[in-house]
N, C-alpha and C. Protein backbone atom coordinates (compact mmCIF):
# COMPACT_ATOMS: atom_id res chain seq x y z
N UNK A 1 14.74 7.14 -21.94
CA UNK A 1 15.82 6.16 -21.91
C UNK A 1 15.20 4.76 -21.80
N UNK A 2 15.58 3.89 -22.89
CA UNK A 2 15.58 2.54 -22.68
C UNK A 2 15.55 1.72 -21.59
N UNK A 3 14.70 0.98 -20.97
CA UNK A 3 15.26 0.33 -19.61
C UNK A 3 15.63 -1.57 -20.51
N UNK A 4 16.45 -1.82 -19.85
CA UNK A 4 17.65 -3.03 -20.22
C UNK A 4 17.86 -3.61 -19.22
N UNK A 5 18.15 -5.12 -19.26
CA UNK A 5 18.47 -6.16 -17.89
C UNK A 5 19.16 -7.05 -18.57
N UNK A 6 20.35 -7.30 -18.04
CA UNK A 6 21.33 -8.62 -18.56
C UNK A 6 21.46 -9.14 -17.99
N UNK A 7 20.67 -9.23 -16.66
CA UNK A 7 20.60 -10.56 -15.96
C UNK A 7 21.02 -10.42 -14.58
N UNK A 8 22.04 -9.36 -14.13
CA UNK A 8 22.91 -9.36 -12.93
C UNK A 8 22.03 -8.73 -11.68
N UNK A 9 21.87 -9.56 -10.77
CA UNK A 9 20.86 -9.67 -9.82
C UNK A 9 21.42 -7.77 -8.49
N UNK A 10 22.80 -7.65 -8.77
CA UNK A 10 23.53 -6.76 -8.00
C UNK A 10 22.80 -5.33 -8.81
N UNK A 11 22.23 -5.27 -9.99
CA UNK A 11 22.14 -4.03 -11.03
C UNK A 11 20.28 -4.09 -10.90
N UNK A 12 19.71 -4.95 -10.41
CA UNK A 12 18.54 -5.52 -9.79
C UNK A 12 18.64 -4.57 -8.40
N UNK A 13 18.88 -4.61 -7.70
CA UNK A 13 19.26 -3.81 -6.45
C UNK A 13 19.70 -2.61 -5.97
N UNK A 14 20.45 -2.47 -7.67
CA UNK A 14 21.00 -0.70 -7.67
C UNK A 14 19.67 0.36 -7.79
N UNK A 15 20.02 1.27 -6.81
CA UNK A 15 19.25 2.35 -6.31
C UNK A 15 18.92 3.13 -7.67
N UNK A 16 20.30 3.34 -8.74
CA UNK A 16 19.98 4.04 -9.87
C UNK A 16 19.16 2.86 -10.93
N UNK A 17 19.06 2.12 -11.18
CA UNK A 17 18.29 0.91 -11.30
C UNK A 17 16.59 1.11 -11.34
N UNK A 18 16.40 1.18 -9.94
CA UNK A 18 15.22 0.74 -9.02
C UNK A 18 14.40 1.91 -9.77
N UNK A 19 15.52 2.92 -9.71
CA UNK A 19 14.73 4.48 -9.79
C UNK A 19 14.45 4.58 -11.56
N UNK A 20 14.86 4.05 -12.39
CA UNK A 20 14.46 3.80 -13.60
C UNK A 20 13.33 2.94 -13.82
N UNK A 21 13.09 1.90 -13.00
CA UNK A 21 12.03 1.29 -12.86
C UNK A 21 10.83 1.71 -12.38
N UNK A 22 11.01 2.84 -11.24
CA UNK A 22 10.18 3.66 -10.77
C UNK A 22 9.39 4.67 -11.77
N UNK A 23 9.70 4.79 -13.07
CA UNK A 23 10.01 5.87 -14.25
C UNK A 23 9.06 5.54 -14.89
N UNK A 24 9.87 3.34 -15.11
CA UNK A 24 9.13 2.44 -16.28
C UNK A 24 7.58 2.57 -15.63
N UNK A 25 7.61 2.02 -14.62
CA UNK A 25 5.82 1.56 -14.36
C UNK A 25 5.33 2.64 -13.50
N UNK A 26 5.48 4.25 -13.46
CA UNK A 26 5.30 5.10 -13.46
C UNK A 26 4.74 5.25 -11.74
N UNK A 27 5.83 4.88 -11.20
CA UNK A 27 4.80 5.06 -9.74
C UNK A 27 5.35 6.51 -8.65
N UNK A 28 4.62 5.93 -7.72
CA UNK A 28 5.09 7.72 -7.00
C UNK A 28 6.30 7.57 -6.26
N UNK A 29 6.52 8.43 -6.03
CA UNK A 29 7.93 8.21 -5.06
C UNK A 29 7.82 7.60 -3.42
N UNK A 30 6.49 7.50 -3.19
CA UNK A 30 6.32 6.83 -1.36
C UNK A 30 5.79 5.72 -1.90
N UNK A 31 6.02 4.91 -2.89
CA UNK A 31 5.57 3.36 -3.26
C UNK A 31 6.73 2.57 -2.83
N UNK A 32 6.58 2.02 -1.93
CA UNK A 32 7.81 1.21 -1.55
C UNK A 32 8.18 -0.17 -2.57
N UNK A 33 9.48 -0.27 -3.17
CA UNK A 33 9.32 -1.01 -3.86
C UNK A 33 10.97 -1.77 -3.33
N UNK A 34 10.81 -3.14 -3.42
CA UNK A 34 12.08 -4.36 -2.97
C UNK A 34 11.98 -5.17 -3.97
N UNK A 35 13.49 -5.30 -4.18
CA UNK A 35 13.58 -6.50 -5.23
C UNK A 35 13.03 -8.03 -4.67
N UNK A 36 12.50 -8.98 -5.20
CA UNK A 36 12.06 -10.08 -5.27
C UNK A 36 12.79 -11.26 -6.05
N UNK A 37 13.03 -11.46 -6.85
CA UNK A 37 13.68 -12.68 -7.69
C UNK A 37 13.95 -11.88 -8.86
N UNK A 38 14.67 -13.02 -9.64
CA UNK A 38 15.00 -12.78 -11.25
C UNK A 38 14.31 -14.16 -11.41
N UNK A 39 13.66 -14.35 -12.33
CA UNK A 39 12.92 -16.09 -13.07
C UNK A 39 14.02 -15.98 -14.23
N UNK A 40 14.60 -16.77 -14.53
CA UNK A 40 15.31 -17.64 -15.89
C UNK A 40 14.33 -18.28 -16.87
N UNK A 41 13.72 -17.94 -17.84
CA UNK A 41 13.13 -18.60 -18.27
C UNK A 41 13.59 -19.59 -19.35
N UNK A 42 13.08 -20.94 -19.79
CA UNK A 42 14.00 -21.76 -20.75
C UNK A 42 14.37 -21.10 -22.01
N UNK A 43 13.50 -19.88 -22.58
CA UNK A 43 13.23 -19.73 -23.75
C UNK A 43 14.48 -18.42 -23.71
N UNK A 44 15.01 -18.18 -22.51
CA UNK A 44 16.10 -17.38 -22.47
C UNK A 44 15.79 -15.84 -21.88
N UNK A 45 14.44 -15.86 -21.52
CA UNK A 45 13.81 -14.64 -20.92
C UNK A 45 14.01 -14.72 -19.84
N UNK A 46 13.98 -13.29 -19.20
CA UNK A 46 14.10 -12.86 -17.57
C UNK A 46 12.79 -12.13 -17.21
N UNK A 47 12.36 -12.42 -15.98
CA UNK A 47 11.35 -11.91 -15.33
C UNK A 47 12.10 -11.52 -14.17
N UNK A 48 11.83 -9.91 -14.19
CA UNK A 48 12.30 -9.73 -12.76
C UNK A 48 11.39 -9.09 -12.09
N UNK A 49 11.27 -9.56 -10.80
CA UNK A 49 9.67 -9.11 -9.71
C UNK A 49 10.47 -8.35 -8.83
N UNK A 50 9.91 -7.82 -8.28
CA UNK A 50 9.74 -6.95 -7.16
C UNK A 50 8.42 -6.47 -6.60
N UNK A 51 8.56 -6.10 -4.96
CA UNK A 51 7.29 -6.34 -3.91
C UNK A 51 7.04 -4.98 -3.68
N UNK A 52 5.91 -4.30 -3.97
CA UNK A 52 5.68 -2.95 -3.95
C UNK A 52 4.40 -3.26 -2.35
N UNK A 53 4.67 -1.63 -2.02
CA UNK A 53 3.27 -1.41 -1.01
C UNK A 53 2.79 -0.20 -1.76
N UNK A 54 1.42 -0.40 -2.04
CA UNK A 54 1.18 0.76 -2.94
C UNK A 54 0.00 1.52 -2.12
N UNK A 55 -0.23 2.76 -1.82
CA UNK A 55 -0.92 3.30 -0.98
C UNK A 55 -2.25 3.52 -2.04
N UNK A 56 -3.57 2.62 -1.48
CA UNK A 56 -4.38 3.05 -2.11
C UNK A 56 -6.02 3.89 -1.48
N UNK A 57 -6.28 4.69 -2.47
CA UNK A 57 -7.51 5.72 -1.88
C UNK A 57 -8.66 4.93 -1.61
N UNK A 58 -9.78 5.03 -0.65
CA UNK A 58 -11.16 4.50 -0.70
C UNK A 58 -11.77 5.76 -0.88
N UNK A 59 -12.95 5.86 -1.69
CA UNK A 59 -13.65 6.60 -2.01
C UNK A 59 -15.14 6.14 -1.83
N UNK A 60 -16.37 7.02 -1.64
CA UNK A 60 -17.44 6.65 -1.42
C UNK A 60 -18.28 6.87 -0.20
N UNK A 61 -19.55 7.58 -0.48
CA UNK A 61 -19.88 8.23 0.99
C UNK A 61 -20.50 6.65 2.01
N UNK A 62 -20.23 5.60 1.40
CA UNK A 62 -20.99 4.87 2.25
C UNK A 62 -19.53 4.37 3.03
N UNK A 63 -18.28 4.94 3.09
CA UNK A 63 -17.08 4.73 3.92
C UNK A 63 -16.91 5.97 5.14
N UNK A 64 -18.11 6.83 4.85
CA UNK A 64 -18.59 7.47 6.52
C UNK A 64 -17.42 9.33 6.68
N UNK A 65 -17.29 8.74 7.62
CA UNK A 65 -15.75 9.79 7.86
C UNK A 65 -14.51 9.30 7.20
N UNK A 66 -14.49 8.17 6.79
CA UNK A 66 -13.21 7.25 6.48
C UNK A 66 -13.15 7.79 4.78
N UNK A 67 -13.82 8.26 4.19
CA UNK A 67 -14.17 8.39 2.68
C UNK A 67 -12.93 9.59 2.29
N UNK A 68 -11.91 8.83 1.41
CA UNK A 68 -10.73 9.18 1.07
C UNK A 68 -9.27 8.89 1.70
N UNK A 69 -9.86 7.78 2.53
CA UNK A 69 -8.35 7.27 3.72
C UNK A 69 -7.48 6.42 2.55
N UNK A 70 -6.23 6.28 2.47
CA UNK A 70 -5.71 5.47 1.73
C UNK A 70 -5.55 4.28 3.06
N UNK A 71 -5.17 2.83 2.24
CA UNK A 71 -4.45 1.83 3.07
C UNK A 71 -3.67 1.02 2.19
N UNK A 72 -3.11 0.32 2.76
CA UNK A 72 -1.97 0.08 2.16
C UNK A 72 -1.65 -1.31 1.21
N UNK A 73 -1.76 -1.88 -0.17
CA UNK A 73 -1.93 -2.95 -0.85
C UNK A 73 -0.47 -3.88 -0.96
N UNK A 74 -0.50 -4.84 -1.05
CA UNK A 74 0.92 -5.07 -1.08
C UNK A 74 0.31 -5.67 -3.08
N UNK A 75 1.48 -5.45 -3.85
CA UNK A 75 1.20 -5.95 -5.34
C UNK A 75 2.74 -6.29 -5.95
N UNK A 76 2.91 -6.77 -6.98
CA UNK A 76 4.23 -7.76 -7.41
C UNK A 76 3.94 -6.73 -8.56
N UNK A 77 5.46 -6.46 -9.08
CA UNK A 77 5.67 -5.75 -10.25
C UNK A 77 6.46 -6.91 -10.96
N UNK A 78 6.37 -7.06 -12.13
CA UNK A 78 6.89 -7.97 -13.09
C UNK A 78 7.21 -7.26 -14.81
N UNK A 79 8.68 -7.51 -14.94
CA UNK A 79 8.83 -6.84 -15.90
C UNK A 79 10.04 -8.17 -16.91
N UNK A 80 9.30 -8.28 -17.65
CA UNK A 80 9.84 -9.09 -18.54
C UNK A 80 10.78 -8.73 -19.92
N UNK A 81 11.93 -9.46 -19.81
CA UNK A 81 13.44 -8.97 -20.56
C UNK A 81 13.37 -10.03 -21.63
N UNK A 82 14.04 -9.72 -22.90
CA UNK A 82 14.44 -10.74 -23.95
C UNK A 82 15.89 -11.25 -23.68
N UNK A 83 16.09 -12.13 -24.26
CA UNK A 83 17.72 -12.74 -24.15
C UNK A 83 18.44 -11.49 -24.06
N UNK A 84 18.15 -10.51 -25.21
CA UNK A 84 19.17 -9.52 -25.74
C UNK A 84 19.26 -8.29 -24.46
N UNK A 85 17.90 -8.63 -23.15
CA UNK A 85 18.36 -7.88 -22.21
C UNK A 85 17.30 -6.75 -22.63
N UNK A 86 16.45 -6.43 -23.63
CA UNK A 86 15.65 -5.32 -23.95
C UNK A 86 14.36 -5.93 -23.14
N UNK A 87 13.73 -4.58 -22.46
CA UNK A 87 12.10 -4.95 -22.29
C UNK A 87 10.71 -5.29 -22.83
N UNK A 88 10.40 -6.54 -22.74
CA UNK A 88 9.11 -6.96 -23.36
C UNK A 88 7.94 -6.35 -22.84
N UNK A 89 7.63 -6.75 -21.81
CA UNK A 89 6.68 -5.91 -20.58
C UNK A 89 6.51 -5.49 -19.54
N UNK A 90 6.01 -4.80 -18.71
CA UNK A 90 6.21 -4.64 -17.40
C UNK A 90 4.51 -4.62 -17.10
N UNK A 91 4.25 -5.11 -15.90
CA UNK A 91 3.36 -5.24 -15.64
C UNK A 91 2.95 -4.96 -13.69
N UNK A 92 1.83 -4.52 -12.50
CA UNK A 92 1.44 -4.65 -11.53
C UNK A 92 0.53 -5.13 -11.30
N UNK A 93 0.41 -6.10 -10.22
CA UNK A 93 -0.45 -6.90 -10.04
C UNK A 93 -0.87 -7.04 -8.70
N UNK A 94 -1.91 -6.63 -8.58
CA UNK A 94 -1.93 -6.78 -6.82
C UNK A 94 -2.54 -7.85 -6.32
N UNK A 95 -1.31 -8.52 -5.25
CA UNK A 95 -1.43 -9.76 -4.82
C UNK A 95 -2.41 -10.95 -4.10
N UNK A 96 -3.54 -9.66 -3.72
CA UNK A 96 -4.58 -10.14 -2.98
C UNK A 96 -6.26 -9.43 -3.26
N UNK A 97 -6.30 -9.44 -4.66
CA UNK A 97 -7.75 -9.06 -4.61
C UNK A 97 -8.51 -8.37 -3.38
N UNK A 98 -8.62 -9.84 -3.32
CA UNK A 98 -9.61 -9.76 -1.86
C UNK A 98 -9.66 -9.45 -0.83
N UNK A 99 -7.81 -9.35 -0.26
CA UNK A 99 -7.63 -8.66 0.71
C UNK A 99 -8.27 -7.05 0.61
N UNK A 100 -8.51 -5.91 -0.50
CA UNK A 100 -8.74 -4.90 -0.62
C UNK A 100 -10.46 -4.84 -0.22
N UNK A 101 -10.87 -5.96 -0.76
CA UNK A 101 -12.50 -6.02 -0.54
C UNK A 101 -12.95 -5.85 0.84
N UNK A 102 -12.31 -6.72 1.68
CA UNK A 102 -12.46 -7.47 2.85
C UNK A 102 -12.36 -5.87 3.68
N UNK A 103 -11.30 -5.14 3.67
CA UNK A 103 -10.53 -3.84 4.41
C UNK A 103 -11.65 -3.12 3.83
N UNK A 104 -12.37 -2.71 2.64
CA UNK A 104 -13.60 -1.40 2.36
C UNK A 104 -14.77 -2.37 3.12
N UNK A 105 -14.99 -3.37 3.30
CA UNK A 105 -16.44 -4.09 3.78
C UNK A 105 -15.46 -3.50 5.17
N UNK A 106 -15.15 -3.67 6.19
CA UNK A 106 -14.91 -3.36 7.67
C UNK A 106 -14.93 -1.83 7.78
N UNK A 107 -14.75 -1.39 6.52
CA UNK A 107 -14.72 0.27 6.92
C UNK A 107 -16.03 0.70 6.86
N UNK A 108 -16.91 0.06 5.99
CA UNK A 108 -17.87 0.42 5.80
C UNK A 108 -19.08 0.18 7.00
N UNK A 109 -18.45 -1.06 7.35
CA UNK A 109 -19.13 -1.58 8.80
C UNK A 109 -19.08 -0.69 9.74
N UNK A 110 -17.74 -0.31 10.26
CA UNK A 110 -17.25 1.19 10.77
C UNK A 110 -18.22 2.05 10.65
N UNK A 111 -18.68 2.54 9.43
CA UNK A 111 -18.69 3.65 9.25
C UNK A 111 -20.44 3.81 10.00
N UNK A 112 -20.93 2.04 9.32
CA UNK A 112 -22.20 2.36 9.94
C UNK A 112 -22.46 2.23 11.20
N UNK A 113 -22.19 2.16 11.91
CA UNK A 113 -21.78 2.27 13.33
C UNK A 113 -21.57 3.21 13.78
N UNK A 114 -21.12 4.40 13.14
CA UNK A 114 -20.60 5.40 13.66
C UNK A 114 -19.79 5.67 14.43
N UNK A 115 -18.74 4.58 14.42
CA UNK A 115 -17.76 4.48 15.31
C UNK A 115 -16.05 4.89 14.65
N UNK A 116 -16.36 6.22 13.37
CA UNK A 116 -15.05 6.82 12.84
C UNK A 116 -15.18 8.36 13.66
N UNK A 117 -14.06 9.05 13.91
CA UNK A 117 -13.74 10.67 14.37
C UNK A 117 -12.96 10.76 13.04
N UNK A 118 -13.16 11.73 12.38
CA UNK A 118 -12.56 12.26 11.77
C UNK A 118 -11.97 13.64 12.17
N UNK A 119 -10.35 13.31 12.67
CA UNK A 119 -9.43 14.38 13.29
C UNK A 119 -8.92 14.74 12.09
N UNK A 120 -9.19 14.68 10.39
CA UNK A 120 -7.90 15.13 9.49
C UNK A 120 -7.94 16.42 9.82
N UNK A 121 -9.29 16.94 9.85
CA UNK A 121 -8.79 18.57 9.79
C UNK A 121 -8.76 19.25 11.33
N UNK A 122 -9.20 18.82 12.23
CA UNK A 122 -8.89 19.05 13.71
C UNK A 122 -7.68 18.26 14.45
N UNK A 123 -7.75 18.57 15.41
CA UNK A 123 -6.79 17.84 16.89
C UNK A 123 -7.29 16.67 17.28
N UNK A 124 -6.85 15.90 17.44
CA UNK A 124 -7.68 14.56 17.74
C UNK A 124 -7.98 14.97 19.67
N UNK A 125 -9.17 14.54 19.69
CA UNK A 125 -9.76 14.59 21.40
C UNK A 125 -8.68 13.56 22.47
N UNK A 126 -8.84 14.11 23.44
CA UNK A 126 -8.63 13.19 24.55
C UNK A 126 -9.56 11.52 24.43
N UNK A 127 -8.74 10.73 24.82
CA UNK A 127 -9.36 9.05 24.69
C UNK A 127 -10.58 9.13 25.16
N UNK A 128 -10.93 10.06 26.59
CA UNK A 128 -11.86 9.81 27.41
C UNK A 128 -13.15 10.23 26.47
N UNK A 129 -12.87 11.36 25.71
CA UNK A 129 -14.05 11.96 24.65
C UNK A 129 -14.26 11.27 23.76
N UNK A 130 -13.55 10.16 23.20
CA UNK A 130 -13.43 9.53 22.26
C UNK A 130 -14.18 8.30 22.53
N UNK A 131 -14.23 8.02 24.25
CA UNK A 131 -15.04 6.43 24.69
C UNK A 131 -15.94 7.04 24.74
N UNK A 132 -16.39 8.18 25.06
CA UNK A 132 -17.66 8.91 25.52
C UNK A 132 -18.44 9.04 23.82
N UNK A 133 -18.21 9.56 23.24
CA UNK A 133 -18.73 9.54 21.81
C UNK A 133 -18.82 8.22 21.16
N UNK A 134 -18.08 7.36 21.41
CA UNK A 134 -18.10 5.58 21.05
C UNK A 134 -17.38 5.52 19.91
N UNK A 135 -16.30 5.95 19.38
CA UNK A 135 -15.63 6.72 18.35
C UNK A 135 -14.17 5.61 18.49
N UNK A 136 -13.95 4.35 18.66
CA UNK A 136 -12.96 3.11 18.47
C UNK A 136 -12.23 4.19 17.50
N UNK A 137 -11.92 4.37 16.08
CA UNK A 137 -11.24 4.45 15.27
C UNK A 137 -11.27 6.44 15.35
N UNK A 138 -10.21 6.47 14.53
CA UNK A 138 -9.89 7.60 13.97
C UNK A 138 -9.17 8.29 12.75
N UNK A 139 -9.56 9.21 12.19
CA UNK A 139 -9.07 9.43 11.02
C UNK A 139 -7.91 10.49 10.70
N UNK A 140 -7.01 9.88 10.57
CA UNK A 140 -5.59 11.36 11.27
C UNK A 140 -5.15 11.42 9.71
N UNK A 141 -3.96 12.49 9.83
CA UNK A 141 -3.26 12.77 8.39
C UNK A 141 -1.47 12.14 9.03
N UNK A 142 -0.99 11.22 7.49
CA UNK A 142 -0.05 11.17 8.00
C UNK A 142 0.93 11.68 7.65
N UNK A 143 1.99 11.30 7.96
CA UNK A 143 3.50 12.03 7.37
C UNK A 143 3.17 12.56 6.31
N UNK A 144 2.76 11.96 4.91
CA UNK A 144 2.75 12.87 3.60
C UNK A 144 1.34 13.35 3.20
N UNK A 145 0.40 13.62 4.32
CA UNK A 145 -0.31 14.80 4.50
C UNK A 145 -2.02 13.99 3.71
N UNK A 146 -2.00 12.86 3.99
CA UNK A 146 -2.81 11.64 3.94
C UNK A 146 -3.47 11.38 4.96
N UNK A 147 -4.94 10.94 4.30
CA UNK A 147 -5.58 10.24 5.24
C UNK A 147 -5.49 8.96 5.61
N UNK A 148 -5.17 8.71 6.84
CA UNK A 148 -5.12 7.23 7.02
C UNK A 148 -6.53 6.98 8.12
N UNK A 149 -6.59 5.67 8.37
CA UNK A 149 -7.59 5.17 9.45
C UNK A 149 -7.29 4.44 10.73
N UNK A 150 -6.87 5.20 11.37
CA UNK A 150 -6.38 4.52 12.62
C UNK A 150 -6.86 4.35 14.17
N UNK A 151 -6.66 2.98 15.49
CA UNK A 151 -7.41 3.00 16.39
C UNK A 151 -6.97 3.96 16.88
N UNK A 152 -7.95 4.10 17.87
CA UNK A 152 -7.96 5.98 18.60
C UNK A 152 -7.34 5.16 19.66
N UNK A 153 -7.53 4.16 20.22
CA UNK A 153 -7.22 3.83 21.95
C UNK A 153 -6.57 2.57 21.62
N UNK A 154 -5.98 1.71 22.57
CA UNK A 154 -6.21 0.70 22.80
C UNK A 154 -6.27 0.28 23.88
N UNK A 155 -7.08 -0.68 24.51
CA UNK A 155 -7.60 -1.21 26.02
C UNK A 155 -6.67 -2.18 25.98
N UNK A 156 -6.46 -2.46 27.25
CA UNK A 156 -5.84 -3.45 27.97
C UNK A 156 -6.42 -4.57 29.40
N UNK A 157 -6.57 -5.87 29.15
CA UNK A 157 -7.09 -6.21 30.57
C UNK A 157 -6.38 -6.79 30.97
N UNK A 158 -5.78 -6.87 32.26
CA UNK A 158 -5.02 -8.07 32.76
C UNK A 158 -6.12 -8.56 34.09
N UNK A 159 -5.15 -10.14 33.68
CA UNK A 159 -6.07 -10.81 34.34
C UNK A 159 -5.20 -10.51 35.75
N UNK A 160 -6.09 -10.16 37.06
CA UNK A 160 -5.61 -10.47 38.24
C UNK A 160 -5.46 -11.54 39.35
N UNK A 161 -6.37 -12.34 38.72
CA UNK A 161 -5.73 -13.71 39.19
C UNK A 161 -5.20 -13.98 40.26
């Protein structure tokens, strides 16, 4: 089926809509995706964006225990309409390069350190085993049966003063 836009920002928002769009730029069903704008363009074209979180994999043994964790990208989908309302292109773009670079360089730092547990396929330990091994982070499965990278503890100091 054809995907079509005549402009109406309410048909932008419709769930049966969204889910045709989900179809067009072929994504999975746990990609979170929100409408963003419609652009008017002079020439009589529509751009309509929307803000995806797209769960992405790290791969690579120099990411330690962490090697296959997804995290999470934020990227702009843009799909461009003719006057007549038919689709020119659709396109994803993820919004921050560098933000992705920056998140595999700290994991990797992690990793050399030796400061990941990898609980995907076990129970995660008690905190106390976890300070004792020097093990800050951890590697759990989440809701849809994913690796994520998450802190094992978090400390607290208050000042007593």
């Amino acid at each position: 089926m054809e995907l079509n836009f005549a402009g109406d920002e309410s048909v932008a928002r419709d769930a049966a809509f969204i889910a045709r769009i989900r179809a067009q730029l072929e994504l999975a069903a746990d990609v979170e995706l929100k409408f963003a704008a419609i652009n008017r363009e002079a020439d009589e074209t529509r751009a309509l964006l929307y803000d995806l979180i797209l769960p992405v994999v790290v791969h690579g043994s120099e990411f330690g225990a962490a090697d296959g964790v997804y995290v999470d990208e934020v990227a702009r989908a843009e799909l461009r309409f003719d006057a007549r309302g038919a689709l020119l292109q659709a396109a994803i773009q993820i919004q921050d390069e560098k933000h992705l670079h920056l998140v595999k360089d700290q994991i990797k730092k992690l990793a050399a350190q030796n400061a990941i547990y990898d609980a995907s396929a076990s129970a995660i330990p008690e905190s106390e085993a976890l300070v004792e091994m020097k093990k800050n982070w951890i590697v759990a499965l989440d809701a849809q049966n994913r690796k994520r990278l998450k802190r094992a503890f978090m400390t607290y100091h208050f000042d007593r003063g």
